[in-house]
C-alpha atoms as a PDB file:
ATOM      1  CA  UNK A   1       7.935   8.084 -11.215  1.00  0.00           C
ATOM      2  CA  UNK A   2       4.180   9.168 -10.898  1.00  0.00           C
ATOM      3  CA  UNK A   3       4.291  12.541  -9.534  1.00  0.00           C
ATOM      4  CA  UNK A   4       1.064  14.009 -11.864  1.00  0.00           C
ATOM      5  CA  UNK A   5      -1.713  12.802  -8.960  1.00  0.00           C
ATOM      6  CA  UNK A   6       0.138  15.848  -6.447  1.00  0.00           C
ATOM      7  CA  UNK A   7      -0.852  19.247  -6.923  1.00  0.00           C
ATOM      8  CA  UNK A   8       2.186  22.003  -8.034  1.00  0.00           C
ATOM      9  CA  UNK A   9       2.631  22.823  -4.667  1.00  0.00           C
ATOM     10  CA  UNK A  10       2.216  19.581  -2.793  1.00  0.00           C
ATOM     11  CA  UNK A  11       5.059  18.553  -5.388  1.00  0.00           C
ATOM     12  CA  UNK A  12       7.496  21.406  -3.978  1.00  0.00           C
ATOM     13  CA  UNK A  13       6.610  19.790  -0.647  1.00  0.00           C
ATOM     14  CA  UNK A  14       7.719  16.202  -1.467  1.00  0.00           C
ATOM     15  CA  UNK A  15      10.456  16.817  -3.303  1.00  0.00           C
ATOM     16  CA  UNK A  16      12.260  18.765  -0.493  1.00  0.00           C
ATOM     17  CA  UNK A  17      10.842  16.460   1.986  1.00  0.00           C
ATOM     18  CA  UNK A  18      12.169  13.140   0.121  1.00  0.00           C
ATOM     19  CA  UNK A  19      15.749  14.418  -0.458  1.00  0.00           C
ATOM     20  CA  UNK A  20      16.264  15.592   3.166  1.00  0.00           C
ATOM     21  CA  UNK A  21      14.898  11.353   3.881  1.00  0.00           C
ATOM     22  CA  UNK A  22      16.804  10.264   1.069  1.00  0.00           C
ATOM     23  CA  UNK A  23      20.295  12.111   2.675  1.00  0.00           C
ATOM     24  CA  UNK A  24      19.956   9.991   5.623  1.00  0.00           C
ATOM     25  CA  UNK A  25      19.324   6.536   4.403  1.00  0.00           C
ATOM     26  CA  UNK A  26      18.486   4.428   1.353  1.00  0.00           C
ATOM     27  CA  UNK A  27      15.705   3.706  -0.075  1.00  0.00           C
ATOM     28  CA  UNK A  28      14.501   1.090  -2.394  1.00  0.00           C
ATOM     29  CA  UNK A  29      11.164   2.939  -3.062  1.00  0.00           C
ATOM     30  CA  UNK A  30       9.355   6.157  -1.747  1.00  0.00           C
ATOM     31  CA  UNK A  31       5.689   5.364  -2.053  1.00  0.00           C
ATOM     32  CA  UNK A  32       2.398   7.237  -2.100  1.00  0.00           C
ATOM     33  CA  UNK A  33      -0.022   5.333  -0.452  1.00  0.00           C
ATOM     34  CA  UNK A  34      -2.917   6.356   0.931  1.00  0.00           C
ATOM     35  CA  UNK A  35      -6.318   8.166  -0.811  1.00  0.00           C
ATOM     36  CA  UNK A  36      -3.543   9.673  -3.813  1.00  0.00           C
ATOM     37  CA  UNK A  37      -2.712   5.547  -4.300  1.00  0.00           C
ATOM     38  CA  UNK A  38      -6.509   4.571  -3.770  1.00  0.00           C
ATOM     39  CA  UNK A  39      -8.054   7.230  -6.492  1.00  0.00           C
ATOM     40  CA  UNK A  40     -10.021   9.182  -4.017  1.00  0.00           C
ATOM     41  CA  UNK A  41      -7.818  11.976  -2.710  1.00  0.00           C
ATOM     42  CA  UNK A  42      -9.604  15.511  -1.494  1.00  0.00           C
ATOM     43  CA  UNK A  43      -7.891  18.682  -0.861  1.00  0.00           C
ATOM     44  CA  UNK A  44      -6.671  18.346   2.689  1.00  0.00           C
ATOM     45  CA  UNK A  45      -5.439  14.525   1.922  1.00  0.00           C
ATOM     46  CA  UNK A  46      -1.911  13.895   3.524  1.00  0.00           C
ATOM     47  CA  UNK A  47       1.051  12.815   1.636  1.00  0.00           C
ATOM     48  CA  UNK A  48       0.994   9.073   3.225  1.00  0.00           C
ATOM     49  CA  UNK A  49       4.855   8.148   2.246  1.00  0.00           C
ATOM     50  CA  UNK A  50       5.641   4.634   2.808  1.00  0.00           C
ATOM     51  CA  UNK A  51       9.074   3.337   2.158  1.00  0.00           C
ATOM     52  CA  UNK A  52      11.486   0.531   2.025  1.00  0.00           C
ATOM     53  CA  UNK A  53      15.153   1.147   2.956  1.00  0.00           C
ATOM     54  CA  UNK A  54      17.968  -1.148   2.868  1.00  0.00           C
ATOM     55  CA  UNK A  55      20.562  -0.851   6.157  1.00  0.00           C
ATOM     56  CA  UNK A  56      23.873  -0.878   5.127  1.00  0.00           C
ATOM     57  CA  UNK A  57      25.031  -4.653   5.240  1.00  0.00           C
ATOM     58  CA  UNK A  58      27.494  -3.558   7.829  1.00  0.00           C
ATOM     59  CA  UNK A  59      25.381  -2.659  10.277  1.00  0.00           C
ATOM     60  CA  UNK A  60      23.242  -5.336  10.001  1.00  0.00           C
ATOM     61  CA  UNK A  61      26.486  -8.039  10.447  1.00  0.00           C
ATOM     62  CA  UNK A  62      27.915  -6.598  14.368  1.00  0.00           C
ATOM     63  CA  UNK A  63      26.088  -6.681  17.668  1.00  0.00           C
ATOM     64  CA  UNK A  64      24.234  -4.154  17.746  1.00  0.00           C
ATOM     65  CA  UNK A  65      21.664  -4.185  14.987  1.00  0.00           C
ATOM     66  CA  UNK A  66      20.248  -1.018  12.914  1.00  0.00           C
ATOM     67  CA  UNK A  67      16.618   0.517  14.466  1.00  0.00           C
ATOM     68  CA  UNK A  68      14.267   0.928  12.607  1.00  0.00           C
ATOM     69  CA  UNK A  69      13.233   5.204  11.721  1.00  0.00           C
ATOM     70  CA  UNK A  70      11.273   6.809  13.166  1.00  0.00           C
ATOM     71  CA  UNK A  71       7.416   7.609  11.733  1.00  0.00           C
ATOM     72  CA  UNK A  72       7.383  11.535  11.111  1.00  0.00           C
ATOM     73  CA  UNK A  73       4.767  13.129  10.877  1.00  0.00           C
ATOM     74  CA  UNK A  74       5.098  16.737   9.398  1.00  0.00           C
ATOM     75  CA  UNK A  75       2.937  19.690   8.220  1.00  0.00           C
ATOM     76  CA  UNK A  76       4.962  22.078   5.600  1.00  0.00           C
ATOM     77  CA  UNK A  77       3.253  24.874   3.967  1.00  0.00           C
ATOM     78  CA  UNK A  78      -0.037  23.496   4.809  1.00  0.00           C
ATOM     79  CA  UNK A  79       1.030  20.104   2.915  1.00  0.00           C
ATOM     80  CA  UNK A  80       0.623  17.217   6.171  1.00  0.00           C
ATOM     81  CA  UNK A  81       3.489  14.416   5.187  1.00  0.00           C
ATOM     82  CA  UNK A  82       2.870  10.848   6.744  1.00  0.00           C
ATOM     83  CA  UNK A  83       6.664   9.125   6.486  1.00  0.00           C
ATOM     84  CA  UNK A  84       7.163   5.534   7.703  1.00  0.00           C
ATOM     85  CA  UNK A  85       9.887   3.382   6.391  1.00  0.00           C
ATOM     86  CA  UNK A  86      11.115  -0.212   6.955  1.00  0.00           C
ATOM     87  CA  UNK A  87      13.907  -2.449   6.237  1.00  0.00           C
ATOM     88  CA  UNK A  88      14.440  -4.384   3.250  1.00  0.00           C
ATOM     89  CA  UNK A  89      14.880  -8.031   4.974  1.00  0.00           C
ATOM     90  CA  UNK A  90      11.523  -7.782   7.010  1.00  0.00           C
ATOM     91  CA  UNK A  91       9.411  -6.319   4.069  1.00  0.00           C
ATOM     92  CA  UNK A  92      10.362  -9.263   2.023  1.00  0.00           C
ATOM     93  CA  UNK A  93      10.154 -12.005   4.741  1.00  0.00           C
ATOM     94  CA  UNK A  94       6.381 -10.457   5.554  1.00  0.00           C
ATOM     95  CA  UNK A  95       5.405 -10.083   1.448  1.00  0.00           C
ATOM     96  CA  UNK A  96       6.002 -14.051   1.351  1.00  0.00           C
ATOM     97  CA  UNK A  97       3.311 -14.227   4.140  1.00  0.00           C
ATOM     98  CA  UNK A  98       1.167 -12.171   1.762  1.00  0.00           C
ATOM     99  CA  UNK A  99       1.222  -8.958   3.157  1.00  0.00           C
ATOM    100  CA  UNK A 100      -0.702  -6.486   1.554  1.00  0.00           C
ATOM    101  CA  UNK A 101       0.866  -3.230   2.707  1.00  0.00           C
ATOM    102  CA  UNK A 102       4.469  -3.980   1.536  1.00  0.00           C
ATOM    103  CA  UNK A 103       3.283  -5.552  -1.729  1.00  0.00           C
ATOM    104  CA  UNK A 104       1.293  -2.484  -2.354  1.00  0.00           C
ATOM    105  CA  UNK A 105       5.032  -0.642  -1.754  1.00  0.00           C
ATOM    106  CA  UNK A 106       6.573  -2.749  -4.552  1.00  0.00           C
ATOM    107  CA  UNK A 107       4.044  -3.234  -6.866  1.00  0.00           C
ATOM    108  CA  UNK A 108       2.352  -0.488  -6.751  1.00  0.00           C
ATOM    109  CA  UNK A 109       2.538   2.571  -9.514  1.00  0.00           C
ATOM    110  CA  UNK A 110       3.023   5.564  -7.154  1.00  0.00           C
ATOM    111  CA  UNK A 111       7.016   5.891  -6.797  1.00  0.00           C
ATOM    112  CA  UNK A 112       7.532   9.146  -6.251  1.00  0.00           C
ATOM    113  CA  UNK A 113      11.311   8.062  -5.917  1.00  0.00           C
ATOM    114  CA  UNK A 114      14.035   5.827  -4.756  1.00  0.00           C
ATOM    115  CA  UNK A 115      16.259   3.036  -6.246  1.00  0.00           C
ATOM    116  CA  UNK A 116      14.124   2.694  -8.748  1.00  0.00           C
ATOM    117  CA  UNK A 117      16.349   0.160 -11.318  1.00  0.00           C
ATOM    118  CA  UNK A 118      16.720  -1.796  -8.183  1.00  0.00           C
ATOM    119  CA  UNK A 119      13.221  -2.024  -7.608  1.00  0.00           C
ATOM    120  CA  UNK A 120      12.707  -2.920 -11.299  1.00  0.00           C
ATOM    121  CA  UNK A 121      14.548  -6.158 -10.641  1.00  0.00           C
ATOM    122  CA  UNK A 122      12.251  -6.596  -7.882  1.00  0.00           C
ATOM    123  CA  UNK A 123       9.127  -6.438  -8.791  1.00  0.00           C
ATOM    124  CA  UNK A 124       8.771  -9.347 -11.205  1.00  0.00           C
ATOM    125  CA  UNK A 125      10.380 -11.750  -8.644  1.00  0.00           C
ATOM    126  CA  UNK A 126       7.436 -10.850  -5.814  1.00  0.00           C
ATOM    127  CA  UNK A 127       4.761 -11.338  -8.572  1.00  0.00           C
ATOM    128  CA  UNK A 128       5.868 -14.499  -9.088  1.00  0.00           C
ATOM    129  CA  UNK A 129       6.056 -15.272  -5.425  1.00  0.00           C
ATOM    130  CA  UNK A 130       2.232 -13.948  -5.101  1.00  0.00           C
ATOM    131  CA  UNK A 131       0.025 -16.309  -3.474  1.00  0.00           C
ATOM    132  CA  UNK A 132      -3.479 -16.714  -1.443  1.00  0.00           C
ATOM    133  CA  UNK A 133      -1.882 -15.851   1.579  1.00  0.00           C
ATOM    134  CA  UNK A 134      -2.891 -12.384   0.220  1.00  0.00           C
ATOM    135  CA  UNK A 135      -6.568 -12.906   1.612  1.00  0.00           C
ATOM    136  CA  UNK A 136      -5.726 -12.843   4.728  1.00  0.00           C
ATOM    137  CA  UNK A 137      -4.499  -9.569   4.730  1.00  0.00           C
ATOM    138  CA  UNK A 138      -7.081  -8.059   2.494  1.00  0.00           C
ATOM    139  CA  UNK A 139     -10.093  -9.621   4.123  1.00  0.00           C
ATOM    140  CA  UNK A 140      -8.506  -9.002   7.603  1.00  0.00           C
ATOM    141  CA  UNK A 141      -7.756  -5.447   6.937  1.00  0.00           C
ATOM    142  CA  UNK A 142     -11.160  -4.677   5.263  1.00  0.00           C
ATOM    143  CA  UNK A 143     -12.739  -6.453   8.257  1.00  0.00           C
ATOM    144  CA  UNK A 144     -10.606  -3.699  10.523  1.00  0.00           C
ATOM    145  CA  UNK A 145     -11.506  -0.703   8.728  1.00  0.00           C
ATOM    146  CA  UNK A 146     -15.231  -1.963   8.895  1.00  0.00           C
ATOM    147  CA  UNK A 147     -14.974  -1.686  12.664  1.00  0.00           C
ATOM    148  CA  UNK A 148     -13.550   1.693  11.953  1.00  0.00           C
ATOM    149  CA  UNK A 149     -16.980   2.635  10.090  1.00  0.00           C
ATOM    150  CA  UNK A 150     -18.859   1.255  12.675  1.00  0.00           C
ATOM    151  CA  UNK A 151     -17.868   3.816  15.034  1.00  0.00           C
ATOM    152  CA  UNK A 152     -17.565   6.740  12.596  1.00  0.00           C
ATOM    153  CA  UNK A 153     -19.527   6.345   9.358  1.00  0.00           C
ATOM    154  CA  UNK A 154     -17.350   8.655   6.962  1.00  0.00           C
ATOM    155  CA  UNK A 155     -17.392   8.252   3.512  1.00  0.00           C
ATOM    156  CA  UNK A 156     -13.253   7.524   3.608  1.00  0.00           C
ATOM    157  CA  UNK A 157     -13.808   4.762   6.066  1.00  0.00           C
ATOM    158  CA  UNK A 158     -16.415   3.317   3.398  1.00  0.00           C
ATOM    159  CA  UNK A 159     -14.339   3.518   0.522  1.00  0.00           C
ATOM    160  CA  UNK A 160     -11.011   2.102   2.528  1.00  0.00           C
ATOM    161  CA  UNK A 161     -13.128  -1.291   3.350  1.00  0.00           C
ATOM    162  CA  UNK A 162     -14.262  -1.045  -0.498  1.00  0.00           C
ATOM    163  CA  UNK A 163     -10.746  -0.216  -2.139  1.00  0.00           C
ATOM    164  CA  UNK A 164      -9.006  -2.927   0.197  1.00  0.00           C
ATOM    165  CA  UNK A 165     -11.183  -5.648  -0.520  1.00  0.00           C
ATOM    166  CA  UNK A 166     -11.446  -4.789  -4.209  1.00  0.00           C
ATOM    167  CA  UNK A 167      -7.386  -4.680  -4.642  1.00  0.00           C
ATOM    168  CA  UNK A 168      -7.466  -8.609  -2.794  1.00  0.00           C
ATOM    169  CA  UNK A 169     -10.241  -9.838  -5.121  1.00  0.00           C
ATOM    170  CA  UNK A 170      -7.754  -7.984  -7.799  1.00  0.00           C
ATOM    171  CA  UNK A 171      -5.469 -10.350  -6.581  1.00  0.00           C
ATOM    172  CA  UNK A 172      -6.521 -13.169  -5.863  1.00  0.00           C
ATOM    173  CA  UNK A 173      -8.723 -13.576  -9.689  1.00  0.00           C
ATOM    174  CA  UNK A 174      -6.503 -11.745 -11.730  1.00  0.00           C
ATOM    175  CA  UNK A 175      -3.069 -11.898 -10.207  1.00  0.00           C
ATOM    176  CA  UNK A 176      -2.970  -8.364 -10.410  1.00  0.00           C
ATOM    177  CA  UNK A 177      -1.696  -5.470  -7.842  1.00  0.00           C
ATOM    178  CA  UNK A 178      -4.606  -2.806  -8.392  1.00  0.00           C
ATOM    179  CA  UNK A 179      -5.394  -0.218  -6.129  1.00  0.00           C
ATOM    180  CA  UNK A 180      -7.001   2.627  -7.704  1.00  0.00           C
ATOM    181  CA  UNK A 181     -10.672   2.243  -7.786  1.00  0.00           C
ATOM    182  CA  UNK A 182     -11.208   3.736 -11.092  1.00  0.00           C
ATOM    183  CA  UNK A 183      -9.496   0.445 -12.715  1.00  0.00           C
ATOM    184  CA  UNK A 184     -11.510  -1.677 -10.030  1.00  0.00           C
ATOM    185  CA  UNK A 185     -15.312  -1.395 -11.005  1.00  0.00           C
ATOM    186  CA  UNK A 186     -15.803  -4.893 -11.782  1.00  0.00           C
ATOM    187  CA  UNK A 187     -14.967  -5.512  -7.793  1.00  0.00           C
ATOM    188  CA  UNK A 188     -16.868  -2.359  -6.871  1.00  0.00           C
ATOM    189  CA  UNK A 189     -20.737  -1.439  -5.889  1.00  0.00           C
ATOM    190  CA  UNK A 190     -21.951   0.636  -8.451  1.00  0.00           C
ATOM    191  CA  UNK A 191     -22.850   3.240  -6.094  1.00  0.00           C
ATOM    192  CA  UNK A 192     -19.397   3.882  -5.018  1.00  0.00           C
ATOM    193  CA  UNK A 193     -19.855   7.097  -7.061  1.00  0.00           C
ATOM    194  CA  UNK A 194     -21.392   8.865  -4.317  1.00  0.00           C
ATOM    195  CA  UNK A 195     -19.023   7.926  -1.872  1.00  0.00           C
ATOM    196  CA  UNK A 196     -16.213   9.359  -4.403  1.00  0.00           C
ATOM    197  CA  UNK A 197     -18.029  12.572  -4.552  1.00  0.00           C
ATOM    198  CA  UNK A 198     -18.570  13.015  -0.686  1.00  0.00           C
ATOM    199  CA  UNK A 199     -14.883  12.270   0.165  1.00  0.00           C
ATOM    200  CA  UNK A 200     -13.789  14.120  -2.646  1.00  0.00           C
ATOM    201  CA  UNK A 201     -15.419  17.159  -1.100  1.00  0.00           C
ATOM    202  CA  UNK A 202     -13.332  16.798   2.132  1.00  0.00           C
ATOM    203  CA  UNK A 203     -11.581  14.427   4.448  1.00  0.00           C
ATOM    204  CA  UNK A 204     -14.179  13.983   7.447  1.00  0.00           C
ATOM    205  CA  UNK A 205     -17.414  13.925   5.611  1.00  0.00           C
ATOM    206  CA  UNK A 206     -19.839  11.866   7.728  1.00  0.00           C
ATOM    207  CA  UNK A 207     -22.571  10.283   6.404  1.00  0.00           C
ATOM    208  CA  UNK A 208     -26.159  10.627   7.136  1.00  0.00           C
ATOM    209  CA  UNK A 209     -27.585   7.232   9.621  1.00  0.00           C
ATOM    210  CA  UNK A 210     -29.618   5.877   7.479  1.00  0.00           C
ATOM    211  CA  UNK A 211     -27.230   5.990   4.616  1.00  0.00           C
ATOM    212  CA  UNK A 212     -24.571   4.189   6.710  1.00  0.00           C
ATOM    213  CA  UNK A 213     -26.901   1.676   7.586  1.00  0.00           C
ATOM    214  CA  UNK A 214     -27.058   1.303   3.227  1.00  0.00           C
ATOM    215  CA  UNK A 215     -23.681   1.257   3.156  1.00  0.00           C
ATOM    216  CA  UNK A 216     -22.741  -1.206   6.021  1.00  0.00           C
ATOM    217  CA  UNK A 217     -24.579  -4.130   3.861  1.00  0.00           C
ATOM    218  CA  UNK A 218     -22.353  -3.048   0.940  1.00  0.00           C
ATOM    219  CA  UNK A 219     -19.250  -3.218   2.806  1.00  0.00           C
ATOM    220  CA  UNK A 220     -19.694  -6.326   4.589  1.00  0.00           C
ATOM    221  CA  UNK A 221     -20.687  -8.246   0.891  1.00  0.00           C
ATOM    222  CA  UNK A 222     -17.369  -6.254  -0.110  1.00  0.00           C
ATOM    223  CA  UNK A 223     -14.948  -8.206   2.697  1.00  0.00           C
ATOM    224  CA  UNK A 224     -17.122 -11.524   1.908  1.00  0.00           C
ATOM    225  CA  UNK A 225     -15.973 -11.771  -1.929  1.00  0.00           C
ATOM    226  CA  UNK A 226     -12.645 -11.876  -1.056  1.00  0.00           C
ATOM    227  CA  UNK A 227     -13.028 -14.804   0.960  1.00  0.00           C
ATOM    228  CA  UNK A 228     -15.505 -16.258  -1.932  1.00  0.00           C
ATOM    229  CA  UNK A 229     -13.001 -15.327  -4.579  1.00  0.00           C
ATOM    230  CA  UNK A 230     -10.624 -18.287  -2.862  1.00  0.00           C
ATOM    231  CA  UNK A 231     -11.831 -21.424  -4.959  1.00  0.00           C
ATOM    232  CA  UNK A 232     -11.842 -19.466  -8.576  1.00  0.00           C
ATOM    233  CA  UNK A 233      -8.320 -17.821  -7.831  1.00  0.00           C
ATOM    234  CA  UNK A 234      -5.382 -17.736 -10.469  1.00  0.00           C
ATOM    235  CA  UNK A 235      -2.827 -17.712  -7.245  1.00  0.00           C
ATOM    236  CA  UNK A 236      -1.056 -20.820  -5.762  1.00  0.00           C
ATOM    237  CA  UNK A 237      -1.841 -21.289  -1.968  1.00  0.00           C
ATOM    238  CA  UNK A 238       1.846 -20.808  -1.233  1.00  0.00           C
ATOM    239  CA  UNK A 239       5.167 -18.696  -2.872  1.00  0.00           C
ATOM    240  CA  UNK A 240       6.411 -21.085  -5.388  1.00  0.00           C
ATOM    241  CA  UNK A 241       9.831 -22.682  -3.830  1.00  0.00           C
ATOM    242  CA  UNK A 242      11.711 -21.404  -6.708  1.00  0.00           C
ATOM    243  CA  UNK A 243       9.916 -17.515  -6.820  1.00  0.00           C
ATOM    244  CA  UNK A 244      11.319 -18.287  -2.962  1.00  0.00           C
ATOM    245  CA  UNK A 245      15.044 -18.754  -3.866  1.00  0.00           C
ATOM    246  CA  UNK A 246      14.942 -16.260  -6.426  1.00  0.00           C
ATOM    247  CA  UNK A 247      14.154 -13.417  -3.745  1.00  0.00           C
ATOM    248  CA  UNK A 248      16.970 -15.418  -1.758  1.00  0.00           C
ATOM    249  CA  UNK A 249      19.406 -15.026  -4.334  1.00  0.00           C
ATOM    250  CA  UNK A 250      18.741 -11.603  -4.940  1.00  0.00           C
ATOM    251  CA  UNK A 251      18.614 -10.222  -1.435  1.00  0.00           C
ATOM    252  CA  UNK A 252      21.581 -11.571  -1.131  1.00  0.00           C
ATOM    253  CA  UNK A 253      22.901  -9.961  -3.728  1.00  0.00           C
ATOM    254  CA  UNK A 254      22.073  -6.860  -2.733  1.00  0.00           C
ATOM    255  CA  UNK A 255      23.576  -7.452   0.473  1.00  0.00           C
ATOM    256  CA  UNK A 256      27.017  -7.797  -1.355  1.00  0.00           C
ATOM    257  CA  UNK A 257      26.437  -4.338  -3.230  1.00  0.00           C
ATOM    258  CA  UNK A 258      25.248  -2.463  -0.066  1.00  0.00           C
ATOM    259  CA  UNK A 259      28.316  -2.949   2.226  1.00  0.00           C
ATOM    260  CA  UNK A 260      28.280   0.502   3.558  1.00  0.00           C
END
């Protein structure tokens, strides 16, 4: 578990936080996403927790099948915690299509908690299922969050486009699931550095017109390697069949263990 990126107190937070989640379902993984995940966090950065659960398998076998919990959004001794978790079944299912947001869950570093031997016997079957179906996803996304600067040029929107299509072109030429941008330079603009320093300074910093006009021309070259990284890449265009039944075969499995 990575728990050194939180401040003392933000740690009291989470830890109360995640047990009182944890007492009314189960998780595979409790993940800090979000600036903390991205290597950018400021002082007033939330605690963006996205999770993973798996529904007891008998609930999930009767009529009426298990909803989904509810997004909670909470502010605890001045500590703002951003919870959103989803079922096991789906979050596999979409990682096959190459999504980025529940790969990032798996893969990524930041468990703050969880089953975390489960999730060891995870992770090596969706890297071997990775595939560049992840472009998609990272080039749509960055594409999203560029619309996002367009309307408000913040430093944060900035280095979202930059971190999301670094961590595809991470990816897609390496094979690797990378999302702090401290281990991403080689994907990065070497000015990024003053981008790291305005956000770093608070959450809303806005940058100056002429400046965002700079930056916009970074950003868009950003989205376009990820697309240009598609003939050089180390992925296969689809999940190998047998990376395919070997998430089968163990989601199945788990669905024996997890009765109630």
């Amino acid at each position: 578990m990575r728990w050194d990126v939180l401040t003392v107190a933000q740690q009291v937070v989470a830890r109360t936080f995640i047990d009182e989640r944890c007492a009314e379902r189960h998780h595979l993984v409790i993940y800090l996403s979000g600036a903390h995940a991205y290597g950018f966090p400021s002082p007033d950065s939330d605690l963006d927790l996205k999770c993973i659960h798996i529904a007891p398998t008998r609930a999930l076998v009767g009529l009426d099948l298990p909803s989904e919990p509810e997004d909670r959004i909470e502010i605890r001794e001045g500590v703002e915690l951003d919870y959103s978790s989803n079922e096991l079944s789906p979050v596999l299912r979409a990682c096959l299509k190459g999504n980025g947001n529940y790969l990032e869950r798996i893969l990524g570093e930041l468990a703050l908690g969880g089953d975390l031997p489960l999730l060891a016997t995870l992770r090596p079957l969706i890297q071997a299922a990775l595939s560049r179906r992840v472009a998609k996803h990272y080039a749509g996304f960055a594409t999203s969050q560029l619309r996002a600067f367009e309307t408000k040029a913040t430093a944060k929107r900035a280095l979202y486009v930059l971190r999301t299509a670094a961590t595809g072109c991470s990816l897609m030429l390496r094979g690797v699931m990378e999302t702090d941008v401290s281990r991403l330079g080689e994907y990065l603009p070497a000015e990024i550095s003053e981008l790291l320093a305005i956000k770093r300074a608070g959450e809303q910093q806005q940058l100056e017109p002429a400046h965002a006009e700079a930056w916009h021309a970074r950003l868009g070259a950003a989205i376009s390697s990820v697309e240009k990284a598609w003939p050089a890449s180390v992925l296969p265009l689809d999940p190998p069949p047998e990376a395919v039944a070997a998430i089968d075969t163990w989601l199945r499995d788990v669905r024996r263990t997890h009765w109630d």
